[in-house]
C-alpha atoms as a PDB file:
ATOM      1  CA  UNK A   1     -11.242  51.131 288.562  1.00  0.00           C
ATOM      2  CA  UNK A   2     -10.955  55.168 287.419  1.00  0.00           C
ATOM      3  CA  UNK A   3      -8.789  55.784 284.693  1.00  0.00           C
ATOM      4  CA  UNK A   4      -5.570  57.764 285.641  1.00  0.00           C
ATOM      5  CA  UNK A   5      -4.384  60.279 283.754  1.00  0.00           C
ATOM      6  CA  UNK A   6      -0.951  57.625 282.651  1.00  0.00           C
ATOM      7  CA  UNK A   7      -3.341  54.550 281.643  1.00  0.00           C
ATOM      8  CA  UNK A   8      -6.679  56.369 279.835  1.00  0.00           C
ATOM      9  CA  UNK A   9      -6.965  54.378 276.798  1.00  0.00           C
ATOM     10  CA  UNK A  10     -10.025  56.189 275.812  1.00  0.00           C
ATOM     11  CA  UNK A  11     -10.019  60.222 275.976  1.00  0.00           C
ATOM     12  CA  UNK A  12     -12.955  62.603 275.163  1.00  0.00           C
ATOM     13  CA  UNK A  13     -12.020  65.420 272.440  1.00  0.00           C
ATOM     14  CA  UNK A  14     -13.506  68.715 271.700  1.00  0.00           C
ATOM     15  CA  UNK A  15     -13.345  70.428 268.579  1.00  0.00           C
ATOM     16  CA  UNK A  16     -13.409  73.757 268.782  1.00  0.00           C
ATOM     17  CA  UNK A  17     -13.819  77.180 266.829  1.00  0.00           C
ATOM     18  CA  UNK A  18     -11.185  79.376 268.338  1.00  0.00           C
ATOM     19  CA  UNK A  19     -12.141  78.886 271.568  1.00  0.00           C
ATOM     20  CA  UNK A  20     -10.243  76.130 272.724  1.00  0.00           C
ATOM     21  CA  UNK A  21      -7.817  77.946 274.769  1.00  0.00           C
ATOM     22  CA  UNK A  22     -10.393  80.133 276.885  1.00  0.00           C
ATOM     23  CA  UNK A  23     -12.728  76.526 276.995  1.00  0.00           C
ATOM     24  CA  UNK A  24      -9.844  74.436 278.793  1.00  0.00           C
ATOM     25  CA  UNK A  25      -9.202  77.761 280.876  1.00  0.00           C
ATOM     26  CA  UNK A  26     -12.922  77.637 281.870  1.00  0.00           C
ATOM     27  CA  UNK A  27     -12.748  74.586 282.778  1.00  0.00           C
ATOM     28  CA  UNK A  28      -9.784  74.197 284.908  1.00  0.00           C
ATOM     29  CA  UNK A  29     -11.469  76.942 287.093  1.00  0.00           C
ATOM     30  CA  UNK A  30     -14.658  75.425 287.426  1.00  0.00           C
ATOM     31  CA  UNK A  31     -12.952  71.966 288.562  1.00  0.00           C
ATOM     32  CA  UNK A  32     -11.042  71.149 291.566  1.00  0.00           C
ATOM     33  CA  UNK A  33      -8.453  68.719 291.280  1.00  0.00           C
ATOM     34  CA  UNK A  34      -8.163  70.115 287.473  1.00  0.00           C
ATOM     35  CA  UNK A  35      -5.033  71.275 285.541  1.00  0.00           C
ATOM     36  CA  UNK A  36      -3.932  71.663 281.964  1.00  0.00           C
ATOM     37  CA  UNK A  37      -1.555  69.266 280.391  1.00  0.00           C
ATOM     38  CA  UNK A  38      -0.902  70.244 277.004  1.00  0.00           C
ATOM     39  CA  UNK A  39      -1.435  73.072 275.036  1.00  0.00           C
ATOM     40  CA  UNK A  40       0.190  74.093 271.682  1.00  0.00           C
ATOM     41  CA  UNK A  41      -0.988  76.402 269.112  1.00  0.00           C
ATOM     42  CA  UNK A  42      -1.408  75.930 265.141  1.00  0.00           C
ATOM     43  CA  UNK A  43       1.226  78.436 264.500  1.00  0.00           C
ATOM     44  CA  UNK A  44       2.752  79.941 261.279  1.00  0.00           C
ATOM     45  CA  UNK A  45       2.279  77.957 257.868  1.00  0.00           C
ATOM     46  CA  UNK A  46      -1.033  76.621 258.751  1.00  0.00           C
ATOM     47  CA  UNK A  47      -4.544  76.868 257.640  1.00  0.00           C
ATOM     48  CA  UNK A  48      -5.554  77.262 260.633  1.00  0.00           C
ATOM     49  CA  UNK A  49      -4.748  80.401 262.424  1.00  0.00           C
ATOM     50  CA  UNK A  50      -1.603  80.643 264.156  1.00  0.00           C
ATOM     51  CA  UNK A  51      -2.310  81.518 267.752  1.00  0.00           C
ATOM     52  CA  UNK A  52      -5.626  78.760 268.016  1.00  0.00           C
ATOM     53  CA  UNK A  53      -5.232  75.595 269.573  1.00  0.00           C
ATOM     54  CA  UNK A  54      -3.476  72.407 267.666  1.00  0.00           C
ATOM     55  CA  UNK A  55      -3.472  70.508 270.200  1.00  0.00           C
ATOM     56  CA  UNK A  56      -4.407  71.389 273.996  1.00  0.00           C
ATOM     57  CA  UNK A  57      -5.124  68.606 277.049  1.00  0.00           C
ATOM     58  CA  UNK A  58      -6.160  68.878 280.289  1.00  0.00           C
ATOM     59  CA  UNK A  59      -7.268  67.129 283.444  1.00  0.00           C
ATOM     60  CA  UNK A  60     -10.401  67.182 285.194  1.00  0.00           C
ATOM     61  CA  UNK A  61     -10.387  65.209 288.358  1.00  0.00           C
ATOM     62  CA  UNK A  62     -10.033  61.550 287.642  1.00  0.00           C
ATOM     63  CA  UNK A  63     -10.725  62.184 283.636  1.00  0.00           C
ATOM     64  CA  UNK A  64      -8.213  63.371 280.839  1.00  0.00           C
ATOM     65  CA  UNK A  65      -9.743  65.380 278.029  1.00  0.00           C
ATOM     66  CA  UNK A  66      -8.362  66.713 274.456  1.00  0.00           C
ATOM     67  CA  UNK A  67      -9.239  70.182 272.458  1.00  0.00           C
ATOM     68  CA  UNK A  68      -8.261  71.493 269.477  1.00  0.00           C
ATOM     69  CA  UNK A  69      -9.572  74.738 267.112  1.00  0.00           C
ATOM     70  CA  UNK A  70     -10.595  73.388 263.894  1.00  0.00           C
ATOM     71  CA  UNK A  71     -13.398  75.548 262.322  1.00  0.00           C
ATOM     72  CA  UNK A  72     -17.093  76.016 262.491  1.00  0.00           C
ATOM     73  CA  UNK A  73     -17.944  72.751 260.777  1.00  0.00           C
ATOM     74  CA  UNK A  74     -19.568  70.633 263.855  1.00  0.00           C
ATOM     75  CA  UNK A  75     -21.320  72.556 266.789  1.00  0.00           C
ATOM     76  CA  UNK A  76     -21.620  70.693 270.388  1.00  0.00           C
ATOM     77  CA  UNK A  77     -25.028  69.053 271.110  1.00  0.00           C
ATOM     78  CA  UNK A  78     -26.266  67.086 274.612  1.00  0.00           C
ATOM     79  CA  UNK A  79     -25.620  63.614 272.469  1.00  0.00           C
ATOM     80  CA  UNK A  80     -22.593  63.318 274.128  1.00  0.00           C
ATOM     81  CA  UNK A  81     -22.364  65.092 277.360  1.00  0.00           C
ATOM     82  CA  UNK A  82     -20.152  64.845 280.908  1.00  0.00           C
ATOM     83  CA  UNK A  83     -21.737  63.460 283.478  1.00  0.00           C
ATOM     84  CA  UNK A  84     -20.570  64.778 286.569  1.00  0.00           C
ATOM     85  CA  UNK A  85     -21.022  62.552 290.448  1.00  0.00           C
ATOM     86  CA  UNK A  86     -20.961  65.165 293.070  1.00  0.00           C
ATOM     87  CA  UNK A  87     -20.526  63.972 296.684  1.00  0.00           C
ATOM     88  CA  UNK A  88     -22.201  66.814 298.677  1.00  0.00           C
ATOM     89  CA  UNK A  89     -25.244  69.168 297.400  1.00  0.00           C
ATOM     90  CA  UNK A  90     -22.924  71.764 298.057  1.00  0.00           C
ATOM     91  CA  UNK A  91     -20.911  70.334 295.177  1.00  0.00           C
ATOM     92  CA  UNK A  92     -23.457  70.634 292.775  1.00  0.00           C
ATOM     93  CA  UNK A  93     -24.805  73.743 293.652  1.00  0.00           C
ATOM     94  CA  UNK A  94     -21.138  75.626 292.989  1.00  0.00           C
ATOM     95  CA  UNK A  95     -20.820  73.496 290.051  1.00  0.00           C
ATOM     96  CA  UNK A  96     -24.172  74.399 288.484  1.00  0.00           C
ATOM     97  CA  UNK A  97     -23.406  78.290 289.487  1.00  0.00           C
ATOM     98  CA  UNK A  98     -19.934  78.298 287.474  1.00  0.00           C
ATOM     99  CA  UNK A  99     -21.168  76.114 284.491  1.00  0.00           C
ATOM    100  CA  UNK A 100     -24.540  78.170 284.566  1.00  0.00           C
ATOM    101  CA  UNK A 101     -23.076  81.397 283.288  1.00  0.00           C
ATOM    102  CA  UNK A 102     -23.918  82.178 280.050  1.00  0.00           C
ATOM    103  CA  UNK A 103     -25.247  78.852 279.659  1.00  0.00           C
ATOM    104  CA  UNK A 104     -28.428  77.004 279.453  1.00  0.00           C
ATOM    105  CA  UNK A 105     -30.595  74.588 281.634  1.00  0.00           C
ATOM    106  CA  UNK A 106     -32.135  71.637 279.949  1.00  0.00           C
ATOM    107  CA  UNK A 107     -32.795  70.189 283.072  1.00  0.00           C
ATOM    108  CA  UNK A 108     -33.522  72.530 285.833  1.00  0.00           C
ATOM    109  CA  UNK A 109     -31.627  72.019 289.512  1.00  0.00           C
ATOM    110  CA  UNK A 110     -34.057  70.048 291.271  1.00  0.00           C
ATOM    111  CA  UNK A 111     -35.021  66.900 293.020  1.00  0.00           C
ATOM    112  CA  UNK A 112     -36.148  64.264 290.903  1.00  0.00           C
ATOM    113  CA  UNK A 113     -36.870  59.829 291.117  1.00  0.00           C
ATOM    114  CA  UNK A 114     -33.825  59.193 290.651  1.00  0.00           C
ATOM    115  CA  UNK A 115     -31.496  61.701 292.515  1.00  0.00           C
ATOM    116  CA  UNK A 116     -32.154  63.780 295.517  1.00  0.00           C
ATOM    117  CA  UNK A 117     -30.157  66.884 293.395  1.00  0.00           C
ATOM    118  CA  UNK A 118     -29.556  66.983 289.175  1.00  0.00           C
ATOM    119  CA  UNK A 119     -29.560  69.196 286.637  1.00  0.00           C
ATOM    120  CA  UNK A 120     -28.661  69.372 282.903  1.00  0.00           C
ATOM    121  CA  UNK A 121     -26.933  72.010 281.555  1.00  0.00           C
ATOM    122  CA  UNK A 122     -25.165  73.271 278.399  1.00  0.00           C
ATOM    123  CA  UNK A 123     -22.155  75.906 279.406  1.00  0.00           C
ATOM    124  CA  UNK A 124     -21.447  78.649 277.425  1.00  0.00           C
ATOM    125  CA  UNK A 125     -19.659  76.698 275.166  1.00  0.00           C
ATOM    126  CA  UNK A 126     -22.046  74.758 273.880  1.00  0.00           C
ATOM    127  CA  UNK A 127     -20.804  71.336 275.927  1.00  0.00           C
ATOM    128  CA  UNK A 128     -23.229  69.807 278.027  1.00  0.00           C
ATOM    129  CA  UNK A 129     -22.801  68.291 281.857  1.00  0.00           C
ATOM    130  CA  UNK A 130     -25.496  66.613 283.860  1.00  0.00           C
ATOM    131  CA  UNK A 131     -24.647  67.586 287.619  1.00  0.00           C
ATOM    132  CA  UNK A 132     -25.924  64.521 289.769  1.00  0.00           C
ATOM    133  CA  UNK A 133     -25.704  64.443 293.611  1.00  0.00           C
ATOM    134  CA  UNK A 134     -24.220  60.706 294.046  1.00  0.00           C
ATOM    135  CA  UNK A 135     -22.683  60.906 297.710  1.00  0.00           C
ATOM    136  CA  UNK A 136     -19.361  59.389 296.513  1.00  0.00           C
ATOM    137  CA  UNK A 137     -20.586  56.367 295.082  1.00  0.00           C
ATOM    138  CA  UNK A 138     -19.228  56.818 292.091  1.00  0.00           C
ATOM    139  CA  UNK A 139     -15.788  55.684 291.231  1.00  0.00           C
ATOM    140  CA  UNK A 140     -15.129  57.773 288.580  1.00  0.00           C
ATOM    141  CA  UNK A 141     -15.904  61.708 289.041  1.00  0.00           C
ATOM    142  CA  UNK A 142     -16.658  62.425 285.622  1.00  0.00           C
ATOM    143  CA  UNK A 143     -17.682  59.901 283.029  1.00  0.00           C
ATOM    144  CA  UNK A 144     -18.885  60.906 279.101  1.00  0.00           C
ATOM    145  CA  UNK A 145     -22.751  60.375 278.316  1.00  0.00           C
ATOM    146  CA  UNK A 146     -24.309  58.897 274.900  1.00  0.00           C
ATOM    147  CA  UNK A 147     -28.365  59.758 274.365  1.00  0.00           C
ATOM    148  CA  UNK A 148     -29.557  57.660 271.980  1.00  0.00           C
ATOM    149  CA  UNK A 149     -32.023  60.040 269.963  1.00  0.00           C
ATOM    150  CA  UNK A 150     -34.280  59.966 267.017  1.00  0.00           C
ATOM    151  CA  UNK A 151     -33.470  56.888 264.397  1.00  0.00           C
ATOM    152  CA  UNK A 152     -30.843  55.835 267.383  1.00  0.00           C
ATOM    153  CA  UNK A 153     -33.562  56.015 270.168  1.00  0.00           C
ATOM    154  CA  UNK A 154     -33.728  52.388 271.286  1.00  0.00           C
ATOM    155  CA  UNK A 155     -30.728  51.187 270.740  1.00  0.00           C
ATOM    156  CA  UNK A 156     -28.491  52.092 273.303  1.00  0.00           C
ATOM    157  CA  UNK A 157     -28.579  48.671 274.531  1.00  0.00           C
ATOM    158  CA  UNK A 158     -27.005  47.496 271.577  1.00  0.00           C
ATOM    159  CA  UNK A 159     -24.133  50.076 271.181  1.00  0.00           C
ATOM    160  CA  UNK A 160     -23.363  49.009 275.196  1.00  0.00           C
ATOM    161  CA  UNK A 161     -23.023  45.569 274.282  1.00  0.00           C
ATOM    162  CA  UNK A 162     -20.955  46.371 270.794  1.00  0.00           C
ATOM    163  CA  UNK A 163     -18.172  48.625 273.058  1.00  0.00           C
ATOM    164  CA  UNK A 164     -18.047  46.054 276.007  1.00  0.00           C
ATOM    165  CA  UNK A 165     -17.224  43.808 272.786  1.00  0.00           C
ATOM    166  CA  UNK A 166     -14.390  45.781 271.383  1.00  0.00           C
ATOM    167  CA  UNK A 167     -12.952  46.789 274.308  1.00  0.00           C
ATOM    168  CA  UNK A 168     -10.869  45.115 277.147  1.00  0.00           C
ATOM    169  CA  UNK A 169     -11.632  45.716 280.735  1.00  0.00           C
ATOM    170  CA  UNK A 170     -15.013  46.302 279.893  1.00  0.00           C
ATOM    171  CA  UNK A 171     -18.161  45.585 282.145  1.00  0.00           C
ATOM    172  CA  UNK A 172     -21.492  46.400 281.588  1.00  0.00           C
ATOM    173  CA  UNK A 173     -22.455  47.708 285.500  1.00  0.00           C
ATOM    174  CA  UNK A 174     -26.574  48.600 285.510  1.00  0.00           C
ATOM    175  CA  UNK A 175     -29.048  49.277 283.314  1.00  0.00           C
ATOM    176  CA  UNK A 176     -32.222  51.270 284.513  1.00  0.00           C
ATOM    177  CA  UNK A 177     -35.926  50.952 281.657  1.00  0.00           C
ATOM    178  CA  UNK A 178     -38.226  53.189 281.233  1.00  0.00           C
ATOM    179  CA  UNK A 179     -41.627  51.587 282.424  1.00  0.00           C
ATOM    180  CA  UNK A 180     -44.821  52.120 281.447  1.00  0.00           C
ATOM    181  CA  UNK A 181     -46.508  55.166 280.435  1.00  0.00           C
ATOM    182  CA  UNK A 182     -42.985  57.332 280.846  1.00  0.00           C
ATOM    183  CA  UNK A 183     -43.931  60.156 278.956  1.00  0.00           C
ATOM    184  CA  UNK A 184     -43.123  59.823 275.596  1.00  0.00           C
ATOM    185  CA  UNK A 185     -40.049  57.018 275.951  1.00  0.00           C
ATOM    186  CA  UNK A 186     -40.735  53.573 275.310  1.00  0.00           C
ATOM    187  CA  UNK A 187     -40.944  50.363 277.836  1.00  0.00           C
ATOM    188  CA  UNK A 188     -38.083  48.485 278.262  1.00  0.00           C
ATOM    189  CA  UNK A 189     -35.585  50.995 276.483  1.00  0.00           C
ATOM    190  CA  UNK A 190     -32.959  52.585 278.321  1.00  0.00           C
ATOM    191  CA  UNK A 191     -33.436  55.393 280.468  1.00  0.00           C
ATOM    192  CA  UNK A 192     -29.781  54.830 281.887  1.00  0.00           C
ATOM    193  CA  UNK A 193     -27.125  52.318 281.917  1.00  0.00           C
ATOM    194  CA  UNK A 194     -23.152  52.614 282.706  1.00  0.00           C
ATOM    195  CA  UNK A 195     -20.770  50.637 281.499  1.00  0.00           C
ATOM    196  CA  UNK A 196     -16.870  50.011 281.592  1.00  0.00           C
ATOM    197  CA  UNK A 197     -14.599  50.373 278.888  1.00  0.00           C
ATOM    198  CA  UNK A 198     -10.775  49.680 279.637  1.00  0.00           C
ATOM    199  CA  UNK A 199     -11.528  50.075 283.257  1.00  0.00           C
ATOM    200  CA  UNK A 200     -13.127  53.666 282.756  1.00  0.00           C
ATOM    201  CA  UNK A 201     -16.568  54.751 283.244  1.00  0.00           C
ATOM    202  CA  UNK A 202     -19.454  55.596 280.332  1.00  0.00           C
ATOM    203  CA  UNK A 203     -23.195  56.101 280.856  1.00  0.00           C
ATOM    204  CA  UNK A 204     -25.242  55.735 277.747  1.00  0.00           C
ATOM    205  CA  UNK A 205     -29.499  56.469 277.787  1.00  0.00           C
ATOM    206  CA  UNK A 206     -32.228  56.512 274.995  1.00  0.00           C
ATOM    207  CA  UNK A 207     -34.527  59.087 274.519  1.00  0.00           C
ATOM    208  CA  UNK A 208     -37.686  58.655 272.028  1.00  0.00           C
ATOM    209  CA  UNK A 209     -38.643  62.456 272.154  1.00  0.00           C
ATOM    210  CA  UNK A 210     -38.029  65.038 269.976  1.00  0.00           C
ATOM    211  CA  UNK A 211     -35.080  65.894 269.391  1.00  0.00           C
ATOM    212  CA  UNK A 212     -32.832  68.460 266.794  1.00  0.00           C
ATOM    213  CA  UNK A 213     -29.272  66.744 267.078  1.00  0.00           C
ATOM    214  CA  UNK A 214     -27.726  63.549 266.535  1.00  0.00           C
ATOM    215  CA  UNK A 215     -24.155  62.514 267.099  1.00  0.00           C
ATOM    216  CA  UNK A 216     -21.464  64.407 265.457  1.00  0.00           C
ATOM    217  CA  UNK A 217     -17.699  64.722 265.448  1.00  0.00           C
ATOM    218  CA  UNK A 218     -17.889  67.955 268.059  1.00  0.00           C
ATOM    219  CA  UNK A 219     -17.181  65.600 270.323  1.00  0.00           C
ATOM    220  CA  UNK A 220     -15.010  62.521 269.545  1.00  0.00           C
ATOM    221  CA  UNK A 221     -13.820  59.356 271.373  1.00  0.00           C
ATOM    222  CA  UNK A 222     -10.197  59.330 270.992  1.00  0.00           C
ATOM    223  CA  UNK A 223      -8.426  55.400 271.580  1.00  0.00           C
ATOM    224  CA  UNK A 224      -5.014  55.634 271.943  1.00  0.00           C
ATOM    225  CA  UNK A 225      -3.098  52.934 270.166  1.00  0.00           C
ATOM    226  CA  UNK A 226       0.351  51.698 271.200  1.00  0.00           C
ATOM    227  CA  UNK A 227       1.136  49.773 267.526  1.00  0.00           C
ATOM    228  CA  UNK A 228      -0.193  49.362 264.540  1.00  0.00           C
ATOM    229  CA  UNK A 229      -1.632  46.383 265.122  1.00  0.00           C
ATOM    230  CA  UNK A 230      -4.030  48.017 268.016  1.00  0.00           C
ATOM    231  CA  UNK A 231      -4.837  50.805 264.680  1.00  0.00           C
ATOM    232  CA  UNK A 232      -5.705  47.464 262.834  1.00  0.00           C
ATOM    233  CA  UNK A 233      -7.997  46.141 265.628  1.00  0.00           C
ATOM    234  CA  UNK A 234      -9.571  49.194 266.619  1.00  0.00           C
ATOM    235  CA  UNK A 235     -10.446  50.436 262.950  1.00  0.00           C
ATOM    236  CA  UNK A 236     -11.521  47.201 261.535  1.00  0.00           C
ATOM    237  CA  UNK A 237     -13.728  46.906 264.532  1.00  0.00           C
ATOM    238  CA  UNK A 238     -15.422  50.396 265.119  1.00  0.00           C
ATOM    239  CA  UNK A 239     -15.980  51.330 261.175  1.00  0.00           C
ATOM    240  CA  UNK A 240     -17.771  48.251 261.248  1.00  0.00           C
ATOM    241  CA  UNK A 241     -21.200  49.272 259.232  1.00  0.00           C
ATOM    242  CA  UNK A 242     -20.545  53.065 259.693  1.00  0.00           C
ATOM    243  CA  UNK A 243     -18.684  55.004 257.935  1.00  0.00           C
ATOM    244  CA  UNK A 244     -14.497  55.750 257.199  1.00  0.00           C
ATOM    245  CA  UNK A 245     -12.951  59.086 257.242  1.00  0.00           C
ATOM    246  CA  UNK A 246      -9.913  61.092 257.082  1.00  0.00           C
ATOM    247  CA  UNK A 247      -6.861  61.418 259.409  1.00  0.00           C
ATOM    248  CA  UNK A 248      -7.613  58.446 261.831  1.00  0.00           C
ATOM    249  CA  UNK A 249     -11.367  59.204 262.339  1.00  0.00           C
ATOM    250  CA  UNK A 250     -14.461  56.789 261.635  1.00  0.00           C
ATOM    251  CA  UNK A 251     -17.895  56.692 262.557  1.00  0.00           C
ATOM    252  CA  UNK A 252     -19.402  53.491 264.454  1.00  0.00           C
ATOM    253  CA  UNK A 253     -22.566  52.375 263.173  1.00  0.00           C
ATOM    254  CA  UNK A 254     -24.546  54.314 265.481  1.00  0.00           C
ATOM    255  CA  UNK A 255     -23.048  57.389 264.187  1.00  0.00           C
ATOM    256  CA  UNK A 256     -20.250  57.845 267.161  1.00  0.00           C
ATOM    257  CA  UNK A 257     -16.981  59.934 265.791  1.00  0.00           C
ATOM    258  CA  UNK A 258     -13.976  57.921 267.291  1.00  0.00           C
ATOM    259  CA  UNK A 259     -10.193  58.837 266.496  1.00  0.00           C
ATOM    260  CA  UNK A 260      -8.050  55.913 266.064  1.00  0.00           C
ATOM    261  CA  UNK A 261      -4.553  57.211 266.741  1.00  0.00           C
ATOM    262  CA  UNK A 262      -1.174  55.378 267.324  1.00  0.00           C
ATOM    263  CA  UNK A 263       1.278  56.731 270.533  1.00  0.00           C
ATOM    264  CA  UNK A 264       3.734  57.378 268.728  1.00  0.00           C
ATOM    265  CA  UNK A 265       1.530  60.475 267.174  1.00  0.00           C
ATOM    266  CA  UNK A 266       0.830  61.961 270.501  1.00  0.00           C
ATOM    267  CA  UNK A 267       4.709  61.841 271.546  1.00  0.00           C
ATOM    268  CA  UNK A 268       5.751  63.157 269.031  1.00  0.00           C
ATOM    269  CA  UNK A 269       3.350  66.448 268.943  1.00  0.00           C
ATOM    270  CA  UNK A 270       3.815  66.447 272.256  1.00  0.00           C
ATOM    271  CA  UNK A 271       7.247  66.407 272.366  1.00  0.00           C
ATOM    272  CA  UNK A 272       8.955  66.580 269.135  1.00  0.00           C
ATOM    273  CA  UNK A 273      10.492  68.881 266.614  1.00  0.00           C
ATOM    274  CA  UNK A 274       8.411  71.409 264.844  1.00  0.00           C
ATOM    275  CA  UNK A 275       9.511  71.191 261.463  1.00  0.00           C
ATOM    276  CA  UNK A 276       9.409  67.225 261.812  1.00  0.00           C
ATOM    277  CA  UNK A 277       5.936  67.565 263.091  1.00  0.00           C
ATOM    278  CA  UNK A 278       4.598  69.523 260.233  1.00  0.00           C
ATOM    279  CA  UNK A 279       5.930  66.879 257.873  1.00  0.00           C
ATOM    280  CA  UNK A 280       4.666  64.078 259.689  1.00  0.00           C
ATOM    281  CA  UNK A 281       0.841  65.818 259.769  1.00  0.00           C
ATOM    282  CA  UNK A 282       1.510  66.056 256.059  1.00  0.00           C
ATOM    283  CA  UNK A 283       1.423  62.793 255.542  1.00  0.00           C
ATOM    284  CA  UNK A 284      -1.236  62.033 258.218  1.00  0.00           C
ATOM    285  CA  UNK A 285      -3.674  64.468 256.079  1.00  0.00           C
ATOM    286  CA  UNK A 286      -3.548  61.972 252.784  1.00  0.00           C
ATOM    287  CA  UNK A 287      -4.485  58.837 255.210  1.00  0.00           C
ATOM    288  CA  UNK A 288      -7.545  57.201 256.206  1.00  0.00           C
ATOM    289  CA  UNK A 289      -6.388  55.040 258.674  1.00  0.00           C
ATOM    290  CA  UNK A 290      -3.138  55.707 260.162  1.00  0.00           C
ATOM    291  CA  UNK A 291       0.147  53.639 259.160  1.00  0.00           C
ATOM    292  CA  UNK A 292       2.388  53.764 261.726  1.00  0.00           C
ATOM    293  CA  UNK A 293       5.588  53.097 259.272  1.00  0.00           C
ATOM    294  CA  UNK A 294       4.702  55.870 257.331  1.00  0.00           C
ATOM    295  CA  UNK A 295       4.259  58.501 260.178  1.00  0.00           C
ATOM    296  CA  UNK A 296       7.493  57.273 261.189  1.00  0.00           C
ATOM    297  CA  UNK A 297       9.439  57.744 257.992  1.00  0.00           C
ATOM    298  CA  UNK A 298       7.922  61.103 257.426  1.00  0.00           C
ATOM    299  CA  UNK A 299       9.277  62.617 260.708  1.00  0.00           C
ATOM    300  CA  UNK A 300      12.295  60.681 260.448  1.00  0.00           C
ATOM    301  CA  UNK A 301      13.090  61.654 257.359  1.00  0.00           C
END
């Protein structure tokens, strides 16, 4: 099952520094079947400045994704990247041609063991998409992609297992080992798995090379919550041995940034009054985890 664009529980999101808007432009070029859903600015009597993105959402293929301009504090790294199932090498070549400019190969386009046609690359962004031909295979087009590096390396296995815990829907669908003598990655660890969460697709792989990055909060896992009891749940459950922080975001114990946010937050940004918007942000800046009442009454009121 791929997740629609009406029932994604869980949706990728991209912090940005001021180049949010010309990012989801990108983007819906490169993609077919790609549009932009959402996009609304900071605008006057914020921190931020007013013509960068508050809040911007768009569609590519099969997969909804969030943005927003925030500041230079977290820089995209390949811990998280998009994996992308191409049905024809055609695909991937046009793919790798658009995403290539300005960017950077970590893998080149070749032919390797495990796929007649790949390639790694990070755009000129700085967010990374493996290009894999898969001959439509795959049911999901897109699907995010955890590497398991340096004090992580090794345990991708168990993060899998913790998600398909948390989550409904959730499947754990194959897991591929590194054998013996792979270069520098040890036997038996993950060299790729994928995995269901709420119906949608993940892949997840460990790497025991060297590597400069870890996880970080460039790139999020936002879980959309339809009460507060689902904030309860999800919080409780994902800050579980990592690590609390403000305005509905934690880190999971393998250093994951998730956002924990209810509905009624989205609607309302989405849809709602400006000046009723600004105080209900107000309040969500003084909160840890969100409380639903409390949003409420401070739009409401």
């Amino acid at each position: 099952m791929s997740a629609s664009k009406n029932s994604q529980k869980i949706t990728p999101f991209l912090w940005f520094d001021g180049k949010a808007e010309e990012a989801i432009n990108f983007y819906t070029s490169v993609f077919p079947n790609a549009e932009i859903t959402q996009l609304k600015k900071w605008g006057a009597g914020s921190s931020f400045p007013a013509d960068q993105v508050m809040t911007g959402s768009f569609r590519l293929g099969d997969l909804q994704f969030y943005a927003f301009d925030a500041g230079p504090e977290f820089q995209f790294n390949p811990s998280i990247s998009f994996m992308v199932n191409c049905d024809t090498a055609d695909e991937v070549d046009t793919l790798w041609e658009k995403l290539a400019k300005g960017g950077n190969p970590l893998m080149p386009l070749d032919k390797y063991p495990f796929s007649e046609k790949y390639g790694w690359i990070v755009d000129k962004f700085g967010v990374s998409w493996q290009l894999i031909l898969d001959n439509g295979k795959a049911p999901q087009k897109i699907m995010p992609s955890m590497l398991f590096v340096g004090d992580n390396a090794g345990r991708a296995e168990a993060a899998i297992s913790f998600y398909a815990s948390v989550f409904q829907n959730s499947k754990i669908k194959e897991i591929a080992r590194y054998g013996a003598g792979q270069e520098q990655d040890r036997e038996g660890t993950v060299a790729f798995a994928d995995f269901e969460l709420e119906g949608q697709l993940f892949a997840a792989m460990d790497s025991a090379q060297e590597h400069a990055f870890n996880f970080n909060e460039a790139i999020s896992l936002f879980v959309s919550c339809k009460d507060q009891k689902e904030v309860d749940y999800f919080w409780e459950k994902l800050s579980e041995g990592g690590s609390e922080g403000p305005c509905g975001w934690l880190k999971d114990k393998f250093g994951v940034s998730w956002q924990i946010v209810p509905v009624f937050i989205s609607e309302k940004v989405a849809n709602g009054e400006p000046a009723r918007i600004g105080k209900m942000m107000q309040a969500l800046m003084q909160m840890q985890k969100l409380e639903v009442a409390a949003l409420e009454e401070a739009y409401n009121n």
